[in-house]
Structure formats: C-alpha cells, structure tokens
C-alpha atoms as a PDB file:
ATOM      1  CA  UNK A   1     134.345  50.776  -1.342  1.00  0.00           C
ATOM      2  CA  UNK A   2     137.270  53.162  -1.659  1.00  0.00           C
ATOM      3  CA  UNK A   3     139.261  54.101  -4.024  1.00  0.00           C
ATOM      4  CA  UNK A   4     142.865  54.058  -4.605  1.00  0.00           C
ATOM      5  CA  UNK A   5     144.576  56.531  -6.990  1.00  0.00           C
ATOM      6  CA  UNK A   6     147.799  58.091  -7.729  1.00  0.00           C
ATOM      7  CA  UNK A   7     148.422  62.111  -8.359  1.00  0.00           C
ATOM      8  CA  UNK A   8     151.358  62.344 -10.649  1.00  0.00           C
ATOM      9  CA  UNK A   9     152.433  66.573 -10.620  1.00  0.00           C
ATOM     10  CA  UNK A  10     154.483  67.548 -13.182  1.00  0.00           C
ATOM     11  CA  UNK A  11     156.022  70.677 -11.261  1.00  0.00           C
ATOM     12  CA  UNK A  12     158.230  71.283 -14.623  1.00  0.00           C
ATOM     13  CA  UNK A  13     154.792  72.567 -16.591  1.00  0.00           C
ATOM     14  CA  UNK A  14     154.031  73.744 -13.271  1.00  0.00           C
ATOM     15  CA  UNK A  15     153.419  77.709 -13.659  1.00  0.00           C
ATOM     16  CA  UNK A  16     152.106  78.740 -10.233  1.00  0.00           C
ATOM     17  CA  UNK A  17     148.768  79.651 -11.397  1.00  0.00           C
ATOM     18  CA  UNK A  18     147.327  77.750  -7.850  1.00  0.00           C
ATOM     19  CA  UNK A  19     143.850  76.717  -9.470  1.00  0.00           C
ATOM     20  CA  UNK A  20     144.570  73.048  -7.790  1.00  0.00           C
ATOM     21  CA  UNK A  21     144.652  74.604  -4.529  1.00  0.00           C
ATOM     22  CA  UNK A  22     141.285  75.821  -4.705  1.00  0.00           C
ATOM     23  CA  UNK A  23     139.622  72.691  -6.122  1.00  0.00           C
ATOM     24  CA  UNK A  24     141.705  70.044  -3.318  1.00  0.00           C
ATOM     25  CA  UNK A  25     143.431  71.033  -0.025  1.00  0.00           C
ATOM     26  CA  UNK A  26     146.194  68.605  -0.581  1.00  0.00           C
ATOM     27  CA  UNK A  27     147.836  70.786  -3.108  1.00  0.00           C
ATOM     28  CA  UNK A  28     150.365  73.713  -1.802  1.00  0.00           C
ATOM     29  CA  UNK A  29     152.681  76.037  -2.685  1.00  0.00           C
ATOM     30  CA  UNK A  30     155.987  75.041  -2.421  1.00  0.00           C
ATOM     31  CA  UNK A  31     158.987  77.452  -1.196  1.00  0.00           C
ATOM     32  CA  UNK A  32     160.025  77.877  -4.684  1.00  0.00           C
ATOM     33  CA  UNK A  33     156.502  79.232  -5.989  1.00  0.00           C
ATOM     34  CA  UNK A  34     155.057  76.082  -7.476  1.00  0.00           C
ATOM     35  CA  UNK A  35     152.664  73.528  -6.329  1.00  0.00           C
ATOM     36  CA  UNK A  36     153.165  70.448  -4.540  1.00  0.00           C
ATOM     37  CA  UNK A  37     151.194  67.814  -2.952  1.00  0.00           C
ATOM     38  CA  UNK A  38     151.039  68.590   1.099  1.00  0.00           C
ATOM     39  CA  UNK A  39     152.732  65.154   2.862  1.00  0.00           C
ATOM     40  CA  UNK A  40     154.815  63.841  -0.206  1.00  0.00           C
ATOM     41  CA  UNK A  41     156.699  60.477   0.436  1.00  0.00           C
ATOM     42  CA  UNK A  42     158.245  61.021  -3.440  1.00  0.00           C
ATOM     43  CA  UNK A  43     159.667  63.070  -5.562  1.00  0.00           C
ATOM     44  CA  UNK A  44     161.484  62.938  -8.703  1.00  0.00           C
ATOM     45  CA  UNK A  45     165.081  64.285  -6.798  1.00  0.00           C
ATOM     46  CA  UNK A  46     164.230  61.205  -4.090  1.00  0.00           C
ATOM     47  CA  UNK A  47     164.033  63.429  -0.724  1.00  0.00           C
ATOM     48  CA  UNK A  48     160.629  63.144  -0.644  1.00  0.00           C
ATOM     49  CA  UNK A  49     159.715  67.347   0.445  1.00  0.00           C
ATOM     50  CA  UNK A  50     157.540  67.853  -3.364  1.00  0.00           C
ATOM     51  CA  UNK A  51     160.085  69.771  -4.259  1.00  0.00           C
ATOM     52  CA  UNK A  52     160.999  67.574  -7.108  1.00  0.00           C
ATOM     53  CA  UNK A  53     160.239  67.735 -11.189  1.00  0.00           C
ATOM     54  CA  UNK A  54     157.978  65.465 -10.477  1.00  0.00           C
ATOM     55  CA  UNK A  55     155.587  64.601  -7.396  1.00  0.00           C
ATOM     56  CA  UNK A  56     154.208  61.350  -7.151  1.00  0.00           C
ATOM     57  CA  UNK A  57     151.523  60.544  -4.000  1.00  0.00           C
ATOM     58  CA  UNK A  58     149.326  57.671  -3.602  1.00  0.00           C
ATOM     59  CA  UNK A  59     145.844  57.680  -1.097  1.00  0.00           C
ATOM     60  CA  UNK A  60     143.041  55.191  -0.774  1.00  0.00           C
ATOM     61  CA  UNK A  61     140.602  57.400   0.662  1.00  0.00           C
ATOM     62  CA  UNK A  62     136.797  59.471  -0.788  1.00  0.00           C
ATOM     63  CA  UNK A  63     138.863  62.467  -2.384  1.00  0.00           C
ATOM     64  CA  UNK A  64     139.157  61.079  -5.600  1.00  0.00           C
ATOM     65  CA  UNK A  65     136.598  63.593  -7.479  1.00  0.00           C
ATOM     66  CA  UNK A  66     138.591  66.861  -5.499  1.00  0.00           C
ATOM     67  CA  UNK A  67     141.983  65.123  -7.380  1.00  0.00           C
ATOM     68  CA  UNK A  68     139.965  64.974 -10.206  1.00  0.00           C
ATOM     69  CA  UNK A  69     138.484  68.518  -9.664  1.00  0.00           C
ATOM     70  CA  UNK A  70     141.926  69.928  -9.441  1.00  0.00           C
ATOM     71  CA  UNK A  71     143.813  68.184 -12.438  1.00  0.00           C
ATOM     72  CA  UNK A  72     140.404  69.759 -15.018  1.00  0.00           C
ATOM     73  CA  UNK A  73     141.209  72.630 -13.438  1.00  0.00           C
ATOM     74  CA  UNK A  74     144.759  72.728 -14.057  1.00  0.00           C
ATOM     75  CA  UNK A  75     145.615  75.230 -17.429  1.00  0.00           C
ATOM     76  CA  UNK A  76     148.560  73.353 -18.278  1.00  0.00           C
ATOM     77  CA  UNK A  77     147.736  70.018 -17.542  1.00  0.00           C
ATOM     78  CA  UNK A  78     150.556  69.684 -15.328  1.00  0.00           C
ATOM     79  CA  UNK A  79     148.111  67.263 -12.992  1.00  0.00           C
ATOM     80  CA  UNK A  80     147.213  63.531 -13.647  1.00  0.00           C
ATOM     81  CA  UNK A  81     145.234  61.367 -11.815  1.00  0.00           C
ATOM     82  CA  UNK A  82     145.106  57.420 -12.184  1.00  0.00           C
ATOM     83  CA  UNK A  83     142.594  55.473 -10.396  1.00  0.00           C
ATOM     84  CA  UNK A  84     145.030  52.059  -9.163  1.00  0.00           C
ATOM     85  CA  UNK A  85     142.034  49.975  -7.321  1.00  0.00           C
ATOM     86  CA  UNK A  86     139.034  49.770  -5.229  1.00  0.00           C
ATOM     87  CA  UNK A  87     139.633  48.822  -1.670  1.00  0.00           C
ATOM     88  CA  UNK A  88     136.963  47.121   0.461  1.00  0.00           C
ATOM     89  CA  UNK A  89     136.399  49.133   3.297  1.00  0.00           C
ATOM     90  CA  UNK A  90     135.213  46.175   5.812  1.00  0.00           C
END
C-alpha cells in the first residue's frame, strides 16, 4: 500500500531558514530566497513555478515520513502535510 498525501507550503511564513531541505529533497530554494516544492503543478498566483503564497503538491508514493520529517522540522510551521488515501499498489 501507498500512500497519498498533500504538502500545503505556506511560503508567506516562509523565512528561508532551509531546515525542509535537509529532512526531504523535494523542497528547494526558490529564486526569491524561500522554499518551494521541486516540480509544482500549483501555486497560489496559478502559474504553477512554487513561486506562489502558497504551494500546493500532491504524490502517492513511500516519502510520506521525509514530508513529515520536514514539516516537524519546520520553525515556523510554514509546512503541512495531509495524508488523502492509501492506494493499492497491485
């Protein structure tokens, strides 16, 4: 069974501190000094870069616990992650 979960980023609480990045390689920094989530179909301004207030991805995949890893390790709680389902993987 996998897993599907959503990572909501706030990027507006967002204060470049880059602990997310250590924890889960799908976090980056962005070009304006914030994080973002690497491959982001949406974003709060709709063109989809992670440039946005707000970065929403979805995956369905074993990463869960580094998501989870990352948004602990987060000082201002600017991560949130939602389990959605479980897929069967057959």
């Amino acid at each position: 069974m996998t897993t599907e979960y959503r990572i909501r980023l706030d990027r507006r609480a967002c204060e470049g501190v880059f602990a997310c990045l250590v924890r889960d390689g799908r976090f980056a920094e962005a070009s304006d000094g914030l994080a973002t989530i690497a491959g982001a179909e949406r974003d709060a301004d709709g063109d989809g870069d992670g440039d946005g207030d707000e970065v929403v991805v979805a995956f369905a995949d074993d990463r869960l616990a580094d998501a989870q890893q990352a948004a602990r390790a987060c000082p201002v709680d600017a991560i949130d992650v939602a389990e959605v389902a479980e897929v069967d993987d057959e």
